[in-house]
PDB file of N, CA and C in Angstrom:
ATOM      1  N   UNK A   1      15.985  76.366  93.915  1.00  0.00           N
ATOM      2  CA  UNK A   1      17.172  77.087  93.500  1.00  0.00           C
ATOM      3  C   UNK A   1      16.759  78.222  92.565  1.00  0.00           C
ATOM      4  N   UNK A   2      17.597  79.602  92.511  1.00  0.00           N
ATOM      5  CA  UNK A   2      16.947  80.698  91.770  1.00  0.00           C
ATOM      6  C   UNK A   2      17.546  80.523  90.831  1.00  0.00           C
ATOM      7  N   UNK A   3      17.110  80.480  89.656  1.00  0.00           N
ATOM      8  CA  UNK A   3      17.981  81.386  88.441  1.00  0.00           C
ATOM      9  C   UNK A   3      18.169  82.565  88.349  1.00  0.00           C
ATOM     10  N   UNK A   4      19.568  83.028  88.348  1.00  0.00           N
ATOM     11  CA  UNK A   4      20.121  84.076  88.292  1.00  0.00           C
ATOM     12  C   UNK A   4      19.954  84.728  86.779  1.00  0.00           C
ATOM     13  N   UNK A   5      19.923  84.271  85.837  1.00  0.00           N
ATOM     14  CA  UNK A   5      19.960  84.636  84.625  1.00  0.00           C
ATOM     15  C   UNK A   5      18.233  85.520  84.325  1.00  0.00           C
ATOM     16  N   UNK A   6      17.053  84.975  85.007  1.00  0.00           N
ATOM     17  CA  UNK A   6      16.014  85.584  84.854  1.00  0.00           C
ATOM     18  C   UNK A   6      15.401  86.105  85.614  1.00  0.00           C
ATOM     19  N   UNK A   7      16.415  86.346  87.188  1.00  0.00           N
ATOM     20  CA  UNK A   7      16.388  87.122  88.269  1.00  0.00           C
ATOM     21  C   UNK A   7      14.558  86.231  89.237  1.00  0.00           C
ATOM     22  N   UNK A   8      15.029  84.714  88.989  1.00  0.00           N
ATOM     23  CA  UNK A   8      14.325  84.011  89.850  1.00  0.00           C
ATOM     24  C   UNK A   8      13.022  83.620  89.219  1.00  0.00           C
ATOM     25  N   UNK A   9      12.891  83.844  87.836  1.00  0.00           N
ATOM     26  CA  UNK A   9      11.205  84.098  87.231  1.00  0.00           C
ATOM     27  C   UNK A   9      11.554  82.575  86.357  1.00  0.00           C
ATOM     28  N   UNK A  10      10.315  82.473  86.125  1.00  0.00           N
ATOM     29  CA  UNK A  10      10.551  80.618  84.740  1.00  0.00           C
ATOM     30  C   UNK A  10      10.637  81.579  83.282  1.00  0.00           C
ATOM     31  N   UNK A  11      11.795  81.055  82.260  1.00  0.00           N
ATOM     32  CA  UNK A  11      12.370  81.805  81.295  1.00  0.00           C
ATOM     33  C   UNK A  11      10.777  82.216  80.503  1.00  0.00           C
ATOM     34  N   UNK A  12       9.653  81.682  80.163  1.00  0.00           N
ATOM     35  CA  UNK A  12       8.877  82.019  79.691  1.00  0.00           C
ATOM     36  C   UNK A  12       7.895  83.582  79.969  1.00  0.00           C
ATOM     37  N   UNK A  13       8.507  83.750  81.566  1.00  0.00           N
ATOM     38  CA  UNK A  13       7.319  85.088  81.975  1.00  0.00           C
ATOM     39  C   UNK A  13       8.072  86.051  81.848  1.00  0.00           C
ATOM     40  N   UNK A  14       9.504  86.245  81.379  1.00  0.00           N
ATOM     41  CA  UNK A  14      10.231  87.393  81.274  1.00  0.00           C
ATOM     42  C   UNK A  14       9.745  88.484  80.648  1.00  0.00           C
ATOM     43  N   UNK A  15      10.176  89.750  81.278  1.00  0.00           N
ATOM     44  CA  UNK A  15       9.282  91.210  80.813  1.00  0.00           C
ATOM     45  C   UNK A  15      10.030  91.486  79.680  1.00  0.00           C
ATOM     46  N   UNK A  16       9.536  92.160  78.348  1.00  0.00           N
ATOM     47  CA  UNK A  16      10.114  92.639  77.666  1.00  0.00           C
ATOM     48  C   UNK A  16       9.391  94.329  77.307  1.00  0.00           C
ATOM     49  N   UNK A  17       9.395  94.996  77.812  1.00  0.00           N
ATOM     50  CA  UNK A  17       9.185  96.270  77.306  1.00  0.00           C
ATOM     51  C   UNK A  17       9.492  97.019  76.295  1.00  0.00           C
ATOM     52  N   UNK A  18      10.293  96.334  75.667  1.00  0.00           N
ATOM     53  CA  UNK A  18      11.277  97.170  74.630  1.00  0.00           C
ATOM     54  C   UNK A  18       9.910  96.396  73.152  1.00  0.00           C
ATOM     55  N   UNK A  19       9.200  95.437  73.756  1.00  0.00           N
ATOM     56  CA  UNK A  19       8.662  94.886  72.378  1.00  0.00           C
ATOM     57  C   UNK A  19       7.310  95.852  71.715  1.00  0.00           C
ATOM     58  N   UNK A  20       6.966  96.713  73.603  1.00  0.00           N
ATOM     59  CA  UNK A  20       5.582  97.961  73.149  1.00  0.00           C
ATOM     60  C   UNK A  20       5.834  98.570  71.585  1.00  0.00           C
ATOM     61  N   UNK A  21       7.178  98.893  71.910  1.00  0.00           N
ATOM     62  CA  UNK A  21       7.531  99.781  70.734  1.00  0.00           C
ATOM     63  C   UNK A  21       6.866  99.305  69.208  1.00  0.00           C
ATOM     64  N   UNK A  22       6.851  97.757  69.047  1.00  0.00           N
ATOM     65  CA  UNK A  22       5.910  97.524  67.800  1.00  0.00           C
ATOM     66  C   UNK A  22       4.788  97.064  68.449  1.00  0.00           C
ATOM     67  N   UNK A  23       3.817  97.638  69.026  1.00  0.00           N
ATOM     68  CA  UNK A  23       2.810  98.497  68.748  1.00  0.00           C
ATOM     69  C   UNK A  23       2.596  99.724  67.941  1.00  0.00           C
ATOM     70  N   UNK A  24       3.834 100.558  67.932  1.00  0.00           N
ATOM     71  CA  UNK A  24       3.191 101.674  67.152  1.00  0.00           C
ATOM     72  C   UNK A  24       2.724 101.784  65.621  1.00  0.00           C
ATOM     73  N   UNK A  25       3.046 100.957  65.317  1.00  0.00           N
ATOM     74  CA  UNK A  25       2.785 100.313  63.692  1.00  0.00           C
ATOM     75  C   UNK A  25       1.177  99.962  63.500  1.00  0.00           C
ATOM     76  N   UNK A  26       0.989  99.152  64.816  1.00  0.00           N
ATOM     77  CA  UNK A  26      -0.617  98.875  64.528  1.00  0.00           C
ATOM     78  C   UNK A  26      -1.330  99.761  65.014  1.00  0.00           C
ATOM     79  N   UNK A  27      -1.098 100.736  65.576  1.00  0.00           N
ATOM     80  CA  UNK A  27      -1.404 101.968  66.209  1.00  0.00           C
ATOM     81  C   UNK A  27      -1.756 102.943  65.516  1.00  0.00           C
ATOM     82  N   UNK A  28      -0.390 102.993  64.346  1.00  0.00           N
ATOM     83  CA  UNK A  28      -0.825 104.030  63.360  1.00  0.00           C
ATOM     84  C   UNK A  28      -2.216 103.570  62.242  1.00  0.00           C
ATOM     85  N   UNK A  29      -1.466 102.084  61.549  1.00  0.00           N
ATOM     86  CA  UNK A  29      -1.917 102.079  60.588  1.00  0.00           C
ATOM     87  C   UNK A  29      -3.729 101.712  61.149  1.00  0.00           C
ATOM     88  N   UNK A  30      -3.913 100.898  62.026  1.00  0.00           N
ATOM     89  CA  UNK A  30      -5.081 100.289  62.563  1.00  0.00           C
ATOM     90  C   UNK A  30      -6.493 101.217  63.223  1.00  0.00           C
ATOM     91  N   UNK A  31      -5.338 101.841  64.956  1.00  0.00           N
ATOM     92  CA  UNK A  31      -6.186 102.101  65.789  1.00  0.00           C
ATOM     93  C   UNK A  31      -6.991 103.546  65.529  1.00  0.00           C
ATOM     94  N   UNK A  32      -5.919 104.102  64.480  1.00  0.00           N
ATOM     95  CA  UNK A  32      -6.413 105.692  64.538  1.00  0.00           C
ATOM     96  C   UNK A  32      -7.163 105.987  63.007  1.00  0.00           C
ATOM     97  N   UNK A  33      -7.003 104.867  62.197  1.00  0.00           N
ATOM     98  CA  UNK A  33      -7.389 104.974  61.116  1.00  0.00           C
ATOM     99  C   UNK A  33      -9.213 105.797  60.609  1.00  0.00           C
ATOM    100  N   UNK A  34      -9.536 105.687  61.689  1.00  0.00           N
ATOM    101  CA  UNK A  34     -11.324 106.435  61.351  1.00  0.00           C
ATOM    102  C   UNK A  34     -10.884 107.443  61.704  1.00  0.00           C
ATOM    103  N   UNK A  35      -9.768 108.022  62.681  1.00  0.00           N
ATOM    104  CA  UNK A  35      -9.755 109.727  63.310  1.00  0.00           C
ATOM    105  C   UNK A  35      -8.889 110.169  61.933  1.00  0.00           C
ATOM    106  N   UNK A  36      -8.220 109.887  60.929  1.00  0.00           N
ATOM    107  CA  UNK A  36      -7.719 110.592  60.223  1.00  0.00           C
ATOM    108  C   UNK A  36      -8.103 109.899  58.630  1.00  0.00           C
ATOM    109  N   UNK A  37      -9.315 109.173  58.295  1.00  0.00           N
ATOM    110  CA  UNK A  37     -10.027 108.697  57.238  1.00  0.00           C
ATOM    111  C   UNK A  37     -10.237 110.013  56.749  1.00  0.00           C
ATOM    112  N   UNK A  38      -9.759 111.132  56.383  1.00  0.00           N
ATOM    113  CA  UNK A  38     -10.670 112.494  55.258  1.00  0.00           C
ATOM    114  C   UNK A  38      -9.182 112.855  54.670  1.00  0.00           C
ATOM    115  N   UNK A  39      -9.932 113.367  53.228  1.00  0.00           N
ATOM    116  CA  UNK A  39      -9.441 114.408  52.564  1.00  0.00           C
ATOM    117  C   UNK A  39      -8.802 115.665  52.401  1.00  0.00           C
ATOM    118  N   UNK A  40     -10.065 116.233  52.729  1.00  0.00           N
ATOM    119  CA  UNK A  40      -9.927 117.748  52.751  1.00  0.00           C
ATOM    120  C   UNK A  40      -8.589 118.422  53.563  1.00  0.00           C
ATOM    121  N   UNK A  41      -7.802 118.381  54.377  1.00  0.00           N
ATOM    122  CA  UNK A  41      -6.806 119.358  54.834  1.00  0.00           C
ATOM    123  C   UNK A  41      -5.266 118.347  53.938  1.00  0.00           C
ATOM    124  N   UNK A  42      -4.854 119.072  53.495  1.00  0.00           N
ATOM    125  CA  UNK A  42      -3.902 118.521  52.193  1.00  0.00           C
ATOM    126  C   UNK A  42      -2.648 118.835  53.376  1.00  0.00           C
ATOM    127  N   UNK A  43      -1.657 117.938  52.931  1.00  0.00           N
ATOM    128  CA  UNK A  43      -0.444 117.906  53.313  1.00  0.00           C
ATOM    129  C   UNK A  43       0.639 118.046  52.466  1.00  0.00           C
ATOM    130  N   UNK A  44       1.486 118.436  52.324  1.00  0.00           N
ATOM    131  CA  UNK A  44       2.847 118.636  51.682  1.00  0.00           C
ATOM    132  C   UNK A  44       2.030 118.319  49.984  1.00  0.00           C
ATOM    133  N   UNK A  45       1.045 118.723  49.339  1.00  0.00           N
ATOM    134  CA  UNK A  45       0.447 118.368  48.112  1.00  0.00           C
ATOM    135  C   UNK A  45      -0.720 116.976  48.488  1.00  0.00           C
ATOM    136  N   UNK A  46      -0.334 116.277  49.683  1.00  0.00           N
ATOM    137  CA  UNK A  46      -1.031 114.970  49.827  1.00  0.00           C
ATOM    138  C   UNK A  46      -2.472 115.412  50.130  1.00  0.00           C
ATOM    139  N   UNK A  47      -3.503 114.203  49.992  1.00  0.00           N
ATOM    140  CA  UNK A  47      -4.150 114.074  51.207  1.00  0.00           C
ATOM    141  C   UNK A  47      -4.297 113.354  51.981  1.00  0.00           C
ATOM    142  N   UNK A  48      -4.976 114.177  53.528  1.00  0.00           N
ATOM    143  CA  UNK A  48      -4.222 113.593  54.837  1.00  0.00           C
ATOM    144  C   UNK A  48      -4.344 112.258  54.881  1.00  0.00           C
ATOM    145  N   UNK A  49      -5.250 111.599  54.403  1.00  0.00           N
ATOM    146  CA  UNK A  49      -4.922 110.107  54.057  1.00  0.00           C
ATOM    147  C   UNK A  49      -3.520 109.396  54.212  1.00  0.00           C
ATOM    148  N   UNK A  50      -3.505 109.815  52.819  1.00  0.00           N
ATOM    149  CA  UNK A  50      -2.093 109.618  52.361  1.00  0.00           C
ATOM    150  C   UNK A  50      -0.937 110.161  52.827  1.00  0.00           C
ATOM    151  N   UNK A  51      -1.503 110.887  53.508  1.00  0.00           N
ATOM    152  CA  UNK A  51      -0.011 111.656  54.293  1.00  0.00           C
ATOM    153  C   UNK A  51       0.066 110.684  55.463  1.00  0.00           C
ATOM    154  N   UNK A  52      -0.623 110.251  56.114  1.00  0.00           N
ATOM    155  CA  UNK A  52      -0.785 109.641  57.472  1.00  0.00           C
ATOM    156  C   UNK A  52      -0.158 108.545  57.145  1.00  0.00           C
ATOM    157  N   UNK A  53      -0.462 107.820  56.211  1.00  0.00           N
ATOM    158  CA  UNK A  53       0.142 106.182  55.570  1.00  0.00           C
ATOM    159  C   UNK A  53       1.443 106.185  55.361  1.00  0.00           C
ATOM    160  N   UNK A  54       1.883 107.342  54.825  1.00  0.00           N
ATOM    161  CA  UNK A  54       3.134 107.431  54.748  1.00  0.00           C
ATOM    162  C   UNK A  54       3.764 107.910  55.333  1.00  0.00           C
ATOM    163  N   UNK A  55       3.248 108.571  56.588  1.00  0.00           N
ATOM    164  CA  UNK A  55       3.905 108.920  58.221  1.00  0.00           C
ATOM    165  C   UNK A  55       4.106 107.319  58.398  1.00  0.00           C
ATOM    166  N   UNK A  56       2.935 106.554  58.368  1.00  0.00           N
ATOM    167  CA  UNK A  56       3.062 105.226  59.480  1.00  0.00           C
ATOM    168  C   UNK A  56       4.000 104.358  58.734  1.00  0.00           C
ATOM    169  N   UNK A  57       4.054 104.456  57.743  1.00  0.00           N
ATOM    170  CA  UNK A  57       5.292 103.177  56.765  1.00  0.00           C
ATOM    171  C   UNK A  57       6.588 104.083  57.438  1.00  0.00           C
ATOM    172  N   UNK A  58       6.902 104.840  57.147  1.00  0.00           N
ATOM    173  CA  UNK A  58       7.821 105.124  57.480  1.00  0.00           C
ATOM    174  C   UNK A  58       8.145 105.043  59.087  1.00  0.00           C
ATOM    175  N   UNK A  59       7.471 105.090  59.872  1.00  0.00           N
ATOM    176  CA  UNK A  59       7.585 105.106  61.456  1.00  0.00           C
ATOM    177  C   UNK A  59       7.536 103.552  61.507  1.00  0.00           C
ATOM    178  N   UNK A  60       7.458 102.409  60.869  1.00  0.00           N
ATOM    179  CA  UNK A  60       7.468 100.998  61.360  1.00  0.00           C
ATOM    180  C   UNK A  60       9.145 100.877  61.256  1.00  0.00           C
ATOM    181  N   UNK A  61       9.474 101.037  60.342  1.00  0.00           N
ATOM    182  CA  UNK A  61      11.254 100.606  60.303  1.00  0.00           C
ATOM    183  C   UNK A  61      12.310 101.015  61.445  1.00  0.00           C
ATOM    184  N   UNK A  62      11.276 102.247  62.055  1.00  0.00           N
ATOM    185  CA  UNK A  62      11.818 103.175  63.039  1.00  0.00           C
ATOM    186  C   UNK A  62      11.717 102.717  64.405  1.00  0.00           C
ATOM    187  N   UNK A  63      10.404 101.699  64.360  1.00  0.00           N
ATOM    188  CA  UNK A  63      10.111 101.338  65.963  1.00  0.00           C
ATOM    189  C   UNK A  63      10.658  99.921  65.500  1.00  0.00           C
ATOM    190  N   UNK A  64      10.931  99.700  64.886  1.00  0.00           N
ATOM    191  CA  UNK A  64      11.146  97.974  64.963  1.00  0.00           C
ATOM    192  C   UNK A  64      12.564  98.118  65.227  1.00  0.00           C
ATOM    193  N   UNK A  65      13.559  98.805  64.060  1.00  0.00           N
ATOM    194  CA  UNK A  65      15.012  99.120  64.919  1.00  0.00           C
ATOM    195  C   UNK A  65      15.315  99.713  66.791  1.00  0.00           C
ATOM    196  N   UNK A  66      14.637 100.414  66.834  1.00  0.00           N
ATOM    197  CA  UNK A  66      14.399 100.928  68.683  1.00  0.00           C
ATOM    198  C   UNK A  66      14.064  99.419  69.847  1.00  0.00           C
ATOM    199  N   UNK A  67      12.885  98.768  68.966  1.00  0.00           N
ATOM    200  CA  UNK A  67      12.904  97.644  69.831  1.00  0.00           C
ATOM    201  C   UNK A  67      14.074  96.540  69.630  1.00  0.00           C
ATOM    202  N   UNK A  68      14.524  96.357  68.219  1.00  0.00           N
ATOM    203  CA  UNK A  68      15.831  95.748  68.173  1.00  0.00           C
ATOM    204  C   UNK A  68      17.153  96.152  68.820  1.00  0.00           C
ATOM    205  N   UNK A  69      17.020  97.708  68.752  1.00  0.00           N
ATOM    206  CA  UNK A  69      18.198  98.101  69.869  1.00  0.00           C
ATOM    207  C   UNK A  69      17.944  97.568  71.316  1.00  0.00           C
ATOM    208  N   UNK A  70      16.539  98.000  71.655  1.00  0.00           N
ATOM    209  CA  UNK A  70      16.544  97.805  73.297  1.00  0.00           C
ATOM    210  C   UNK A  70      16.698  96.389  73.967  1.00  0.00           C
ATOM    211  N   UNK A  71      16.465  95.247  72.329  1.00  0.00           N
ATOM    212  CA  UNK A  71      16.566  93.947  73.221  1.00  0.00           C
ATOM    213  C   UNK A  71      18.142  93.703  73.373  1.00  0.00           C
ATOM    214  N   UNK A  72      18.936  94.400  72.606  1.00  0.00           N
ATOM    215  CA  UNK A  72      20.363  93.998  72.315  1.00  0.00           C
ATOM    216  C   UNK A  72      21.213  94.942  73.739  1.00  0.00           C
ATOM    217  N   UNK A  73      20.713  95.695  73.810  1.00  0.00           N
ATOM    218  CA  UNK A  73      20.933  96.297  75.157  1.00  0.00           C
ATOM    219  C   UNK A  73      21.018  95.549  75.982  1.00  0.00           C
ATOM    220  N   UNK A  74      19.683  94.992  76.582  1.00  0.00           N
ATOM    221  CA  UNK A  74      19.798  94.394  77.259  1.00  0.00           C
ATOM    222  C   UNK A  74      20.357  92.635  77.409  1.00  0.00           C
ATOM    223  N   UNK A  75      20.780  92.295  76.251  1.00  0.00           N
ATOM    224  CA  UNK A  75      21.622  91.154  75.744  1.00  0.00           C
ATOM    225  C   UNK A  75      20.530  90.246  75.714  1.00  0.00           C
ATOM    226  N   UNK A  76      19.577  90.724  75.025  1.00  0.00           N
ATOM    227  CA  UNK A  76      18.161  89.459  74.280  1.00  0.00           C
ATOM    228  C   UNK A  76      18.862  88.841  73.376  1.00  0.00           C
ATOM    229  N   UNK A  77      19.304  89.384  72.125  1.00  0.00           N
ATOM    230  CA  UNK A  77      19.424  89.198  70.956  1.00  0.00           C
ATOM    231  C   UNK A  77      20.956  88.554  70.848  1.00  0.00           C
TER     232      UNK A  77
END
């Protein structure tokens, strides 16, 4: 018999795409961290260090609400 509710799949293998979105958090703070490790080109008074860290804090609250929207969309949540 199919389940209709998970379009025939066992509730455990269900796709969620909407969860990529936190990836970008470990993305910022993690994967790219040696390509933007320097000083020297200053940002808004910062350096790019510090500018980057505080690009990525601020971009986690941003992808975690997007993936909270997209599961509620689709009636996850």
């Amino acid at each position: 018999m199919r389940n209709e509710t998970t379009g025939g799949r066992s509730p455990g293998s269900r796709r969620r795409p909407a969860l990529l979105w936190l990836l970008l958090p470990y993305v910022l703070f993690l994967a790219v961290l040696p390509l933007v490790n320097r000083a020297t080109p200053t940002v808004l008074g910062l350096p790019f260090l510090f500018f980057w860290m505080l690009v990525a804090t601020l971009a986690t609250p941003l992808s975690v609400g997007l993936a909270r929207r997209a599961d509620r969309k689709r009636g996850r949540v």
